[in-house]
Structures are given as structure tokens and as C-alpha cells.
C-alpha atoms as a PDB file:
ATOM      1  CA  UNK A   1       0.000   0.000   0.000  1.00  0.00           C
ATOM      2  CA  UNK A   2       1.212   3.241  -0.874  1.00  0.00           C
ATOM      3  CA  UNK A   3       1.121   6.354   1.391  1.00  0.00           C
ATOM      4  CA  UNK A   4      -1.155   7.961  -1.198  1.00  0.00           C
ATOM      5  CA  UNK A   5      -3.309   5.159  -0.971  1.00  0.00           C
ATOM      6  CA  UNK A   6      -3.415   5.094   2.590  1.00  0.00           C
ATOM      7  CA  UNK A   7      -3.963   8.804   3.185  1.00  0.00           C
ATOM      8  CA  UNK A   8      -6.750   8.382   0.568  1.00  0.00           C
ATOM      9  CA  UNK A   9      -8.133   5.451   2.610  1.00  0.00           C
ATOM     10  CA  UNK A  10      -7.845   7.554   6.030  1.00  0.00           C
ATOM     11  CA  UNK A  11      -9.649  10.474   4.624  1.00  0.00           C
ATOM     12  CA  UNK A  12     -12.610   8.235   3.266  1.00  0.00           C
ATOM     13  CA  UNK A  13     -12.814   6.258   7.214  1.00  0.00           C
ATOM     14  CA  UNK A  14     -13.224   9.902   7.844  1.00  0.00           C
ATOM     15  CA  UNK A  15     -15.991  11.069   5.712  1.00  0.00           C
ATOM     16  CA  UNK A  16     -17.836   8.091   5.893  1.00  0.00           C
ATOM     17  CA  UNK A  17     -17.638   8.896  10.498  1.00  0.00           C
ATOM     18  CA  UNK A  18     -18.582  12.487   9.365  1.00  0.00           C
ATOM     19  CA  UNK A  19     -22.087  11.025   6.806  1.00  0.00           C
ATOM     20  CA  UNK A  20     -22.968   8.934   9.928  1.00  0.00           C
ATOM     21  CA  UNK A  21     -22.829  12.072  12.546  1.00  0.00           C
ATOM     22  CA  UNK A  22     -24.594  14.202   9.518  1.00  0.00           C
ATOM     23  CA  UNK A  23     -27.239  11.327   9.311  1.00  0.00           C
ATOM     24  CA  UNK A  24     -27.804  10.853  12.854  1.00  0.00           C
ATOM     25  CA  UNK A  25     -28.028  14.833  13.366  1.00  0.00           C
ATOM     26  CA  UNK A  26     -30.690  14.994  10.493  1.00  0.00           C
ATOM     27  CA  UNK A  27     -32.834  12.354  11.838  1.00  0.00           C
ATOM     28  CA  UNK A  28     -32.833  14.117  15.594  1.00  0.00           C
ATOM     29  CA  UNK A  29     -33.848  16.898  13.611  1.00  0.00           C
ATOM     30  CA  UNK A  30     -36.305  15.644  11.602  1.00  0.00           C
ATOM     31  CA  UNK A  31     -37.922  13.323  14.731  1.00  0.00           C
ATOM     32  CA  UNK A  32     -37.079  16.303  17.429  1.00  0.00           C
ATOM     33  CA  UNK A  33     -40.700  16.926  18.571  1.00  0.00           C
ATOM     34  CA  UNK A  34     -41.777  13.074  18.632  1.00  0.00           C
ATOM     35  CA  UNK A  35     -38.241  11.672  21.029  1.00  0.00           C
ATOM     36  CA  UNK A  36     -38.137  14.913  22.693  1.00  0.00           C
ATOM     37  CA  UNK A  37     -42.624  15.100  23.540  1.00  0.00           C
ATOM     38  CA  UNK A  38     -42.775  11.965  25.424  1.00  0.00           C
ATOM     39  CA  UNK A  39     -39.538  11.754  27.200  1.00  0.00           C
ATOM     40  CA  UNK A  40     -40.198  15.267  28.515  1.00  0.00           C
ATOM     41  CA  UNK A  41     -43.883  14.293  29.521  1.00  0.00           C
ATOM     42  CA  UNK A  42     -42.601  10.849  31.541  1.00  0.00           C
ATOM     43  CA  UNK A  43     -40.221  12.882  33.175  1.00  0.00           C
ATOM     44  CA  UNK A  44     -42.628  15.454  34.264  1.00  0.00           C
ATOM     45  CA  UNK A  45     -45.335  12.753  35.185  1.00  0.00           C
ATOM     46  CA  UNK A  46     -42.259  10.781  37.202  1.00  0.00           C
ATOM     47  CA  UNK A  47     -41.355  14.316  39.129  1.00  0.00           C
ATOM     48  CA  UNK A  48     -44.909  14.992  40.256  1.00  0.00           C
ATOM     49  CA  UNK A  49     -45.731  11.551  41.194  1.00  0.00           C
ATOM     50  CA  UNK A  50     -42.527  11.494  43.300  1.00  0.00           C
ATOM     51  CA  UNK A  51     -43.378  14.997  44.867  1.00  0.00           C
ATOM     52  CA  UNK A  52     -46.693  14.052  46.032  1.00  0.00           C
ATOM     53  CA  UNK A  53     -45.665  10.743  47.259  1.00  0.00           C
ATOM     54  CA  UNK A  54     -43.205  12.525  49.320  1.00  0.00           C
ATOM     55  CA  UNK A  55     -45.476  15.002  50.399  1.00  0.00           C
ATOM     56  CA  UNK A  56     -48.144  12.658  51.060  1.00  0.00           C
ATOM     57  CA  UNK A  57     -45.278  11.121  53.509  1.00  0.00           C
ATOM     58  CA  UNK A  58     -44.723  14.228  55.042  1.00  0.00           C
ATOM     59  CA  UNK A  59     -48.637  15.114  55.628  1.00  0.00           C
ATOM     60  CA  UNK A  60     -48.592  11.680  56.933  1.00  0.00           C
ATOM     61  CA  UNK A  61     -45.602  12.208  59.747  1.00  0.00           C
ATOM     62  CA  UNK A  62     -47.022  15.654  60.619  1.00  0.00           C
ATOM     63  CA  UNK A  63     -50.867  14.295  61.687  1.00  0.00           C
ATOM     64  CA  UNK A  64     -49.208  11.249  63.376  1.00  0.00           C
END
């Protein structure tokens, strides 16, 4: 293999890392709203639930 060859061969492992970030970026951008909706929602839902549990405790220990 000759140093041209394998500078070629470095810069194409190179572009071809480079078209997989580009592909994965366009797809987050294209499918923002629908990953980005419901892990957003759980993670509100999970944070209240745990709130009022722990609040629920605390009413709890204060009447007892």
C-alpha cells in the first residue's frame, strides 16, 4: 500500500464517520418533537408523582 493510498483510505474512514454524525443529526432533527414530547412528559409525570408521594409522607408524619 502506498502512502497515497493510505492517506486516501484515512480520509474516506473519515468522511464516511462524518455522513454517519450528519445522518444521525438529520434524523434528531427531523424526529425532534416526537423523542423529545414523550420523554419530557414521563419525566414530568415521574417528578410529580414522586413529589406528592413525598409530600403525602410528610402530611402523613405531621398528623401522626
Amino acid at each position: 500500500m502506498t502512502p497515497m493510498n493510505a492517506f486516501a483510505d484515512l480520509i474516506n474512514s473519515k468522511m464516511n464517520s462524518i455522513d454517519r454524525y450528519m445522518a444521525v443529526a438529520q434524523f434528531l432533527r427531523r424526529n425532534l418533537v416526537s423523542i423529545s414530547f414523550p420523554v419530557l412528559t414521563a419525566t414530568f409525570i415521574y417528578l410529580d408523582w414522586s413529589r406528592t408521594k413525598n409530600w403525602k409522607l410528610q402530611q402523613q408524619k405531621v398528623e401522626n
